[in-house]
N, C-alpha and C. Protein backbone atom coordinates (compact mmCIF):
# COMPACT_ATOMS: atom_id res chain seq x y z
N UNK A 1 0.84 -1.18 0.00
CA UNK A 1 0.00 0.00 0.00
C UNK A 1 0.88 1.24 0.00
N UNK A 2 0.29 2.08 -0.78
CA UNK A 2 1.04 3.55 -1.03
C UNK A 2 0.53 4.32 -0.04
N UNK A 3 1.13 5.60 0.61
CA UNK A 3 0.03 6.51 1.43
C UNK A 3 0.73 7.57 0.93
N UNK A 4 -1.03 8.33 0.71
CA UNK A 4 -1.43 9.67 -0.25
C UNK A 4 -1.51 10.24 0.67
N UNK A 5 -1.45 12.00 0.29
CA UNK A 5 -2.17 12.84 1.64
C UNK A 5 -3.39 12.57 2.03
N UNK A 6 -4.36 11.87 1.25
CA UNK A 6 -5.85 11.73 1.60
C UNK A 6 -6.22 10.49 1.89
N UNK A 7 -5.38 9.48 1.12
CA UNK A 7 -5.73 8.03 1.10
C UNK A 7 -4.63 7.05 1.20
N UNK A 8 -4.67 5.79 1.60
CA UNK A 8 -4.00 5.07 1.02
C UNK A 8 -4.61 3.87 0.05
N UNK A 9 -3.48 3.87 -1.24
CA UNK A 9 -3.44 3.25 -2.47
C UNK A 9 -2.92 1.82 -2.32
N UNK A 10 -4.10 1.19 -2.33
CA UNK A 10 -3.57 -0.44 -2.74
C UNK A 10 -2.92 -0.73 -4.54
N UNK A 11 -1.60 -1.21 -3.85
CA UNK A 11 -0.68 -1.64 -5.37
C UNK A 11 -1.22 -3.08 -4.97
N UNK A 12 -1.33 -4.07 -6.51
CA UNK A 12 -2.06 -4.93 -6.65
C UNK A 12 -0.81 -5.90 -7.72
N UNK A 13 -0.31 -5.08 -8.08
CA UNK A 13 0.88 -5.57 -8.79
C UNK A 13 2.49 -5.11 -8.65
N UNK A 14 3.27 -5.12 -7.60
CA UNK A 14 4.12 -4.84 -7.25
C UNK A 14 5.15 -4.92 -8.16
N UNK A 15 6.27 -4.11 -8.90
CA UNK A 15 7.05 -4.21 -9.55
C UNK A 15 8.86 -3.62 -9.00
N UNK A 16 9.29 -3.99 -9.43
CA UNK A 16 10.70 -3.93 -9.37
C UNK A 16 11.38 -2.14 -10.08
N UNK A 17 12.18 -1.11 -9.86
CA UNK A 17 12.62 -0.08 -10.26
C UNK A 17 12.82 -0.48 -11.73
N UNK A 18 13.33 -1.75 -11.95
CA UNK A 18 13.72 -1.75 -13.73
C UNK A 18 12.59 -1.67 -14.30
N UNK A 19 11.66 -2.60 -13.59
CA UNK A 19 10.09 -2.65 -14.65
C UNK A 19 9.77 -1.61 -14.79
N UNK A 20 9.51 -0.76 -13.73
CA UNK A 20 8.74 0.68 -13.37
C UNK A 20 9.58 1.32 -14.55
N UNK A 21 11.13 1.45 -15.09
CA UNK A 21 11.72 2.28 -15.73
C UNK A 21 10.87 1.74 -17.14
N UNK A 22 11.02 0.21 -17.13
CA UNK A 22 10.96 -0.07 -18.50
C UNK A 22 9.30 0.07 -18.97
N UNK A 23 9.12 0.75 -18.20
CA UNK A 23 7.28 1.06 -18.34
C UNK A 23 6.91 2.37 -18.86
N UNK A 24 8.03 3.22 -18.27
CA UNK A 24 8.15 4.44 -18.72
C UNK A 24 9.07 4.40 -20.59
N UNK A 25 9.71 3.76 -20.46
CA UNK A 25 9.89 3.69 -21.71
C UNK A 25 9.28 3.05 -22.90
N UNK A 26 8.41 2.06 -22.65
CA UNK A 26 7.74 1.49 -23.30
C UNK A 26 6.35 2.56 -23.63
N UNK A 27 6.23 3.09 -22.75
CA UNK A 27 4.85 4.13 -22.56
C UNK A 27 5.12 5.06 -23.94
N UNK A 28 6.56 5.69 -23.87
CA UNK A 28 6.85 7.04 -24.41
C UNK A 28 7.10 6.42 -25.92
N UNK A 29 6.92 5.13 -26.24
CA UNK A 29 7.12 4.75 -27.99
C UNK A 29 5.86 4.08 -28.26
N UNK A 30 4.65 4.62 -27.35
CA UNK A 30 3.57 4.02 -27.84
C UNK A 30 3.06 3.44 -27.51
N UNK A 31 3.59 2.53 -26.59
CA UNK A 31 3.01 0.83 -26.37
C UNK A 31 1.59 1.26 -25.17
N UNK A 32 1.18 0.32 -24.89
CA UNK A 32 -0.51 0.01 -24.64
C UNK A 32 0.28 -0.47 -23.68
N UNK A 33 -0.85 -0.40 -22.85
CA UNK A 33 -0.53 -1.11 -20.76
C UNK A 33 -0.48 -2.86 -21.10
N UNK A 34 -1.76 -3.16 -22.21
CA UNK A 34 -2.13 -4.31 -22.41
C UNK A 34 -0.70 -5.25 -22.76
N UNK A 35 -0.06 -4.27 -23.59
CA UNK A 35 1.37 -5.20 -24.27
C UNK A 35 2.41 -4.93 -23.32
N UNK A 36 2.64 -3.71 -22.31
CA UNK A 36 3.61 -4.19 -21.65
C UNK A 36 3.54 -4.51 -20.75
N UNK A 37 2.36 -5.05 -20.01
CA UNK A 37 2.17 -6.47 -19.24
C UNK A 37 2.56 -7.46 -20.08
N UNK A 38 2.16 -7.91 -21.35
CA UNK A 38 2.88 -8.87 -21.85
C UNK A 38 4.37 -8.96 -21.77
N UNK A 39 4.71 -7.75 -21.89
CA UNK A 39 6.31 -7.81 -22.25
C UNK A 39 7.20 -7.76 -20.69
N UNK A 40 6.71 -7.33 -20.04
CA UNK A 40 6.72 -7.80 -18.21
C UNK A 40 6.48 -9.13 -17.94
N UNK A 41 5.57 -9.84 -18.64
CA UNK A 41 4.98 -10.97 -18.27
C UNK A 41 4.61 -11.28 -17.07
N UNK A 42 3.94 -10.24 -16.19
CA UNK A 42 3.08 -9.77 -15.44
C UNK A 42 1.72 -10.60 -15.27
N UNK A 43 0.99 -10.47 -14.45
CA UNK A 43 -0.49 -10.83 -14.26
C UNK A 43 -1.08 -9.46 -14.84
N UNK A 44 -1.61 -10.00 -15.91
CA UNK A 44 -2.13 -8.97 -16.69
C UNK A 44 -3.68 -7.86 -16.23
N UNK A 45 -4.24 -8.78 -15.13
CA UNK A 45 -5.06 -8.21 -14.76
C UNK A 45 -4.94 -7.72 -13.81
N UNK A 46 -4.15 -7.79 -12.84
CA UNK A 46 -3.60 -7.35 -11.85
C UNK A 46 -2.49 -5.88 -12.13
N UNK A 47 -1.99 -5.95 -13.17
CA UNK A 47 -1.25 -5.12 -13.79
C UNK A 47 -2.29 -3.56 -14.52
N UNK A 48 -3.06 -4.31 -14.94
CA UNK A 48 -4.27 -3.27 -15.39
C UNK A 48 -4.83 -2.41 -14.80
N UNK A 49 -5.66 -2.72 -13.24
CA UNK A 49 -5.78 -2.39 -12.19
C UNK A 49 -5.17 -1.38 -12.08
N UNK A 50 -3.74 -1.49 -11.57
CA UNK A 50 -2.86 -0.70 -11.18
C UNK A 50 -2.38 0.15 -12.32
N UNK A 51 -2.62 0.19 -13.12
CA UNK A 51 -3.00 1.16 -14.68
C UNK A 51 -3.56 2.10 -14.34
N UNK A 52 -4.44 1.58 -13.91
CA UNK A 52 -6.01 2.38 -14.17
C UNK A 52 -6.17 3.52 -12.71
N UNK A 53 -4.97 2.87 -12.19
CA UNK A 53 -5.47 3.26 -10.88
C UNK A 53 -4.60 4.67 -10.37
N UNK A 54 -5.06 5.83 -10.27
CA UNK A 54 -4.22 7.30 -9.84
C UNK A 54 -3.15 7.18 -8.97
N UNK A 55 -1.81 7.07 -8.78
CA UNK A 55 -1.09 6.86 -7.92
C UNK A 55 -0.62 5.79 -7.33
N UNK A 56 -0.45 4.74 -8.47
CA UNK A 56 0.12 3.87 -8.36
C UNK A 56 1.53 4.22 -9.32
N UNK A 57 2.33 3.38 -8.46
CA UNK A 57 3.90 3.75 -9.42
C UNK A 57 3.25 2.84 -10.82
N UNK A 58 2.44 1.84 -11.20
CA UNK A 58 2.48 1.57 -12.89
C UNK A 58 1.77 2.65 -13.35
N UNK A 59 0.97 3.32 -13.05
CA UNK A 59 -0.13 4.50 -13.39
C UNK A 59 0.92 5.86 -13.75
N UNK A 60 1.84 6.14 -12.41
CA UNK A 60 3.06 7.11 -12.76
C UNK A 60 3.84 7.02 -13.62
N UNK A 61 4.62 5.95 -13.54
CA UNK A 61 5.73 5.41 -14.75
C UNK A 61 4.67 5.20 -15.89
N UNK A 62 4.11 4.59 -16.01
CA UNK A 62 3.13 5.00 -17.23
C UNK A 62 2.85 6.19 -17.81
N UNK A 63 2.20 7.44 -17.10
CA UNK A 63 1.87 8.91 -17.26
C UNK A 63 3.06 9.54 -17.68
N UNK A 64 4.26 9.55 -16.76
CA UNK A 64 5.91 10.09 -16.77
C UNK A 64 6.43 9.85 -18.41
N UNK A 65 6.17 8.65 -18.78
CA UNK A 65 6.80 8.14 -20.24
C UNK A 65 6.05 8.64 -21.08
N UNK A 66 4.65 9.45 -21.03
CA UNK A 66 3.86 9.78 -21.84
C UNK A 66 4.35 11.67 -21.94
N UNK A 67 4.44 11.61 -20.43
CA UNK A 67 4.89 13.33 -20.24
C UNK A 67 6.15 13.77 -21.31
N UNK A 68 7.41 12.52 -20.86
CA UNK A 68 8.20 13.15 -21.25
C UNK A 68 8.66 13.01 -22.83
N UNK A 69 7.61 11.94 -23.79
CA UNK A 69 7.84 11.59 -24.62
C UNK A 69 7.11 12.97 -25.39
N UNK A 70 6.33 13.29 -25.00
CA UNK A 70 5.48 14.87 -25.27
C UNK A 70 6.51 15.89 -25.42
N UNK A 71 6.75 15.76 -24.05
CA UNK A 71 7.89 16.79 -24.07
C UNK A 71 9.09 17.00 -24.73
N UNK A 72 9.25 15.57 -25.35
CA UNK A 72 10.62 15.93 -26.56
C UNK A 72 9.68 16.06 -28.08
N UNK A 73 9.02 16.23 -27.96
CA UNK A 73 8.22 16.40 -29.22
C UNK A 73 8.10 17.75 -29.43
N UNK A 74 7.44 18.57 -28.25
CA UNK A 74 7.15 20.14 -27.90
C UNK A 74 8.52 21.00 -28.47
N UNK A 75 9.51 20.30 -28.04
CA UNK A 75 10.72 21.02 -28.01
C UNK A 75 11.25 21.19 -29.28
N UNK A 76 11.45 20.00 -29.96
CA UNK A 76 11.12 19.99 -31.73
C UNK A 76 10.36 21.11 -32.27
N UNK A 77 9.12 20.93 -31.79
CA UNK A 77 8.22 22.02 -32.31
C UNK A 77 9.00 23.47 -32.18
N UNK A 78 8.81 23.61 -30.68
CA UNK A 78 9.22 25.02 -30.51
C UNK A 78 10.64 25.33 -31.14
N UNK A 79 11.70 24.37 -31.04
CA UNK A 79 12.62 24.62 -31.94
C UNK A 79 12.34 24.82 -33.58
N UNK A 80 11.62 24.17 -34.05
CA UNK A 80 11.10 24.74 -35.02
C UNK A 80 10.54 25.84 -35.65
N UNK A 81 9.50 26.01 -34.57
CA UNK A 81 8.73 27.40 -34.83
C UNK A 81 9.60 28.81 -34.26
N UNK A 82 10.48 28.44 -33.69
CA UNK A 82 11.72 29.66 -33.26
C UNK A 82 12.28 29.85 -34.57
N UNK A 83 12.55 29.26 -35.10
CA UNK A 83 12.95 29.01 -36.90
C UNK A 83 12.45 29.64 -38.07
N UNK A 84 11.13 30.00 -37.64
CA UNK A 84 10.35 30.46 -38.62
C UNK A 84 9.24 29.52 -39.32
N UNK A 85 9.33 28.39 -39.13
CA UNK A 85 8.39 27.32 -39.69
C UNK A 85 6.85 27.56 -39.22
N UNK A 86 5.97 27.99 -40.04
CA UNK A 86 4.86 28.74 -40.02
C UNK A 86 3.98 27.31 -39.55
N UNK A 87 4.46 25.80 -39.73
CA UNK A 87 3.53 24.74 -39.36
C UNK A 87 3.45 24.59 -37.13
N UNK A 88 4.55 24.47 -37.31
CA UNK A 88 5.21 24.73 -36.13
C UNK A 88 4.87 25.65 -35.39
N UNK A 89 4.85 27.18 -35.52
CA UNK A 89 4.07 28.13 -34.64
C UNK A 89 3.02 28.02 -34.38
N UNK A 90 2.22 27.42 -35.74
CA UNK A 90 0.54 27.15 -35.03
C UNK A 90 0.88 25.99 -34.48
N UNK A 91 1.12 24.58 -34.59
CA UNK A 91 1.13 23.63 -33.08
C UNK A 91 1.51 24.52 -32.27
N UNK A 92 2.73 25.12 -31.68
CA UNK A 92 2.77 25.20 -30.44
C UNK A 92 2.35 26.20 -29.99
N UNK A 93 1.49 27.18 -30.62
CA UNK A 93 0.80 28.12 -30.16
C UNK A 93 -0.89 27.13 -29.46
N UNK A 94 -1.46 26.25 -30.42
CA UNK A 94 -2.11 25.24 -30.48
C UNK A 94 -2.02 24.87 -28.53
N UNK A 95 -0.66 24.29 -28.44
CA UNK A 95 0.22 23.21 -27.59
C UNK A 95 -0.24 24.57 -26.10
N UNK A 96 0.43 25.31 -26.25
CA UNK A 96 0.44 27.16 -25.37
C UNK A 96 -1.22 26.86 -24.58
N UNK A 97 -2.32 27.19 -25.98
CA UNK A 97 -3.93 27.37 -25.34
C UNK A 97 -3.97 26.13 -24.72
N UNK A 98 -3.37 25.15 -24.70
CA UNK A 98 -4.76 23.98 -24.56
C UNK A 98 -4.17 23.68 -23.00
N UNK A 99 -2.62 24.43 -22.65
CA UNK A 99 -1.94 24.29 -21.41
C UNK A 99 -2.23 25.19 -20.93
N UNK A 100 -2.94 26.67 -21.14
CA UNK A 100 -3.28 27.06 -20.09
C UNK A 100 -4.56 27.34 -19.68
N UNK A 101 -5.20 26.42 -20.83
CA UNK A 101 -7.16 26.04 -20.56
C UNK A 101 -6.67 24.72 -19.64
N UNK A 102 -5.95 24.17 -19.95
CA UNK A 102 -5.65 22.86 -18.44
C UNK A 102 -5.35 23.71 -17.14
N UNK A 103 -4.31 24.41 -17.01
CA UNK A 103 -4.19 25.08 -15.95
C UNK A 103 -5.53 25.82 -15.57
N UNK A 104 -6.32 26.27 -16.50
CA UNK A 104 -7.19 27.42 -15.66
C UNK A 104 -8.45 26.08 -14.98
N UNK A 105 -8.11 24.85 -15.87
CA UNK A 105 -9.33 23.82 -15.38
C UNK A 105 -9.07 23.51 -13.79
N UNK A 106 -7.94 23.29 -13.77
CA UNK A 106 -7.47 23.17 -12.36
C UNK A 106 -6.66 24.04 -11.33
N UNK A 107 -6.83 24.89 -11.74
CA UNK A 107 -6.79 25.98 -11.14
C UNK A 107 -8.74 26.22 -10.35
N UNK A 108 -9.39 25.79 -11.27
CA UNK A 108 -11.24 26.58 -10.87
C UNK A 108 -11.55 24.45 -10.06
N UNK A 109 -10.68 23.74 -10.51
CA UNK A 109 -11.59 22.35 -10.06
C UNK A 109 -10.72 21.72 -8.56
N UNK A 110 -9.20 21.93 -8.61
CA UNK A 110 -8.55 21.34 -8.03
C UNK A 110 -8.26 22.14 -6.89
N UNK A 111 -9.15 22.32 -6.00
CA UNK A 111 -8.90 23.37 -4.79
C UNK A 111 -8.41 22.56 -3.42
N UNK A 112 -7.08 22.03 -3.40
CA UNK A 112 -6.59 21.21 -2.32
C UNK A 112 -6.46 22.16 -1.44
């Protein structure tokens, strides 16, 4: 069990620092929870769970590999559109609104 400031989180599938890494990397080239339980060779349903579930390290290392695989993408962009590439300024102008309509969402929803 994990302990949150509010709760504590039952882990249902306990994993090892390499898995957790190799989850994050598997996350950030695409892969589905479904296949890298396969590729863990994991209890797949037990593994899912803990997917699905907010604050579990597979749920984090999952999210993290998605963040940062974003995030080398963004940077492309913006390196791009610093460039002058007229495709590029609109994504990350695009990329700009939709981060700070997220922020203002939780900013008005997430009142801890």
């Amino acid at each position: 069990m994990l302990e949150n400031k509010n709760k504590t989180i039952p882990v249902w599938c306990p994993l090892s620092d390499e898995a957790l890494e190799m989850i994050e990397e598997l996350s950030s080239a695409g892969n589905s929870a479904d296949r890298i339980a396969d590729v863990l060779k994991v209890n797949k349903r037990l593994f899912l769970h803990d997917f699905k579930t907010a604050g579990t390290p597979i749920f984090d290392s999952y999210q993290k590999g998605l963040i940062l695989n974003q995030t080398s993408v963004n940077r492309i962009t913006l390196e791009n559109a610093k460039k002058g590439n007229l495709t590029a300024i609109q994504q990350i102008n695009k990329i700009w609104e939709a981060q700070n309509l997220e922020n203002i969402k939780n900013e008005i929803f997430n009142t801890e």
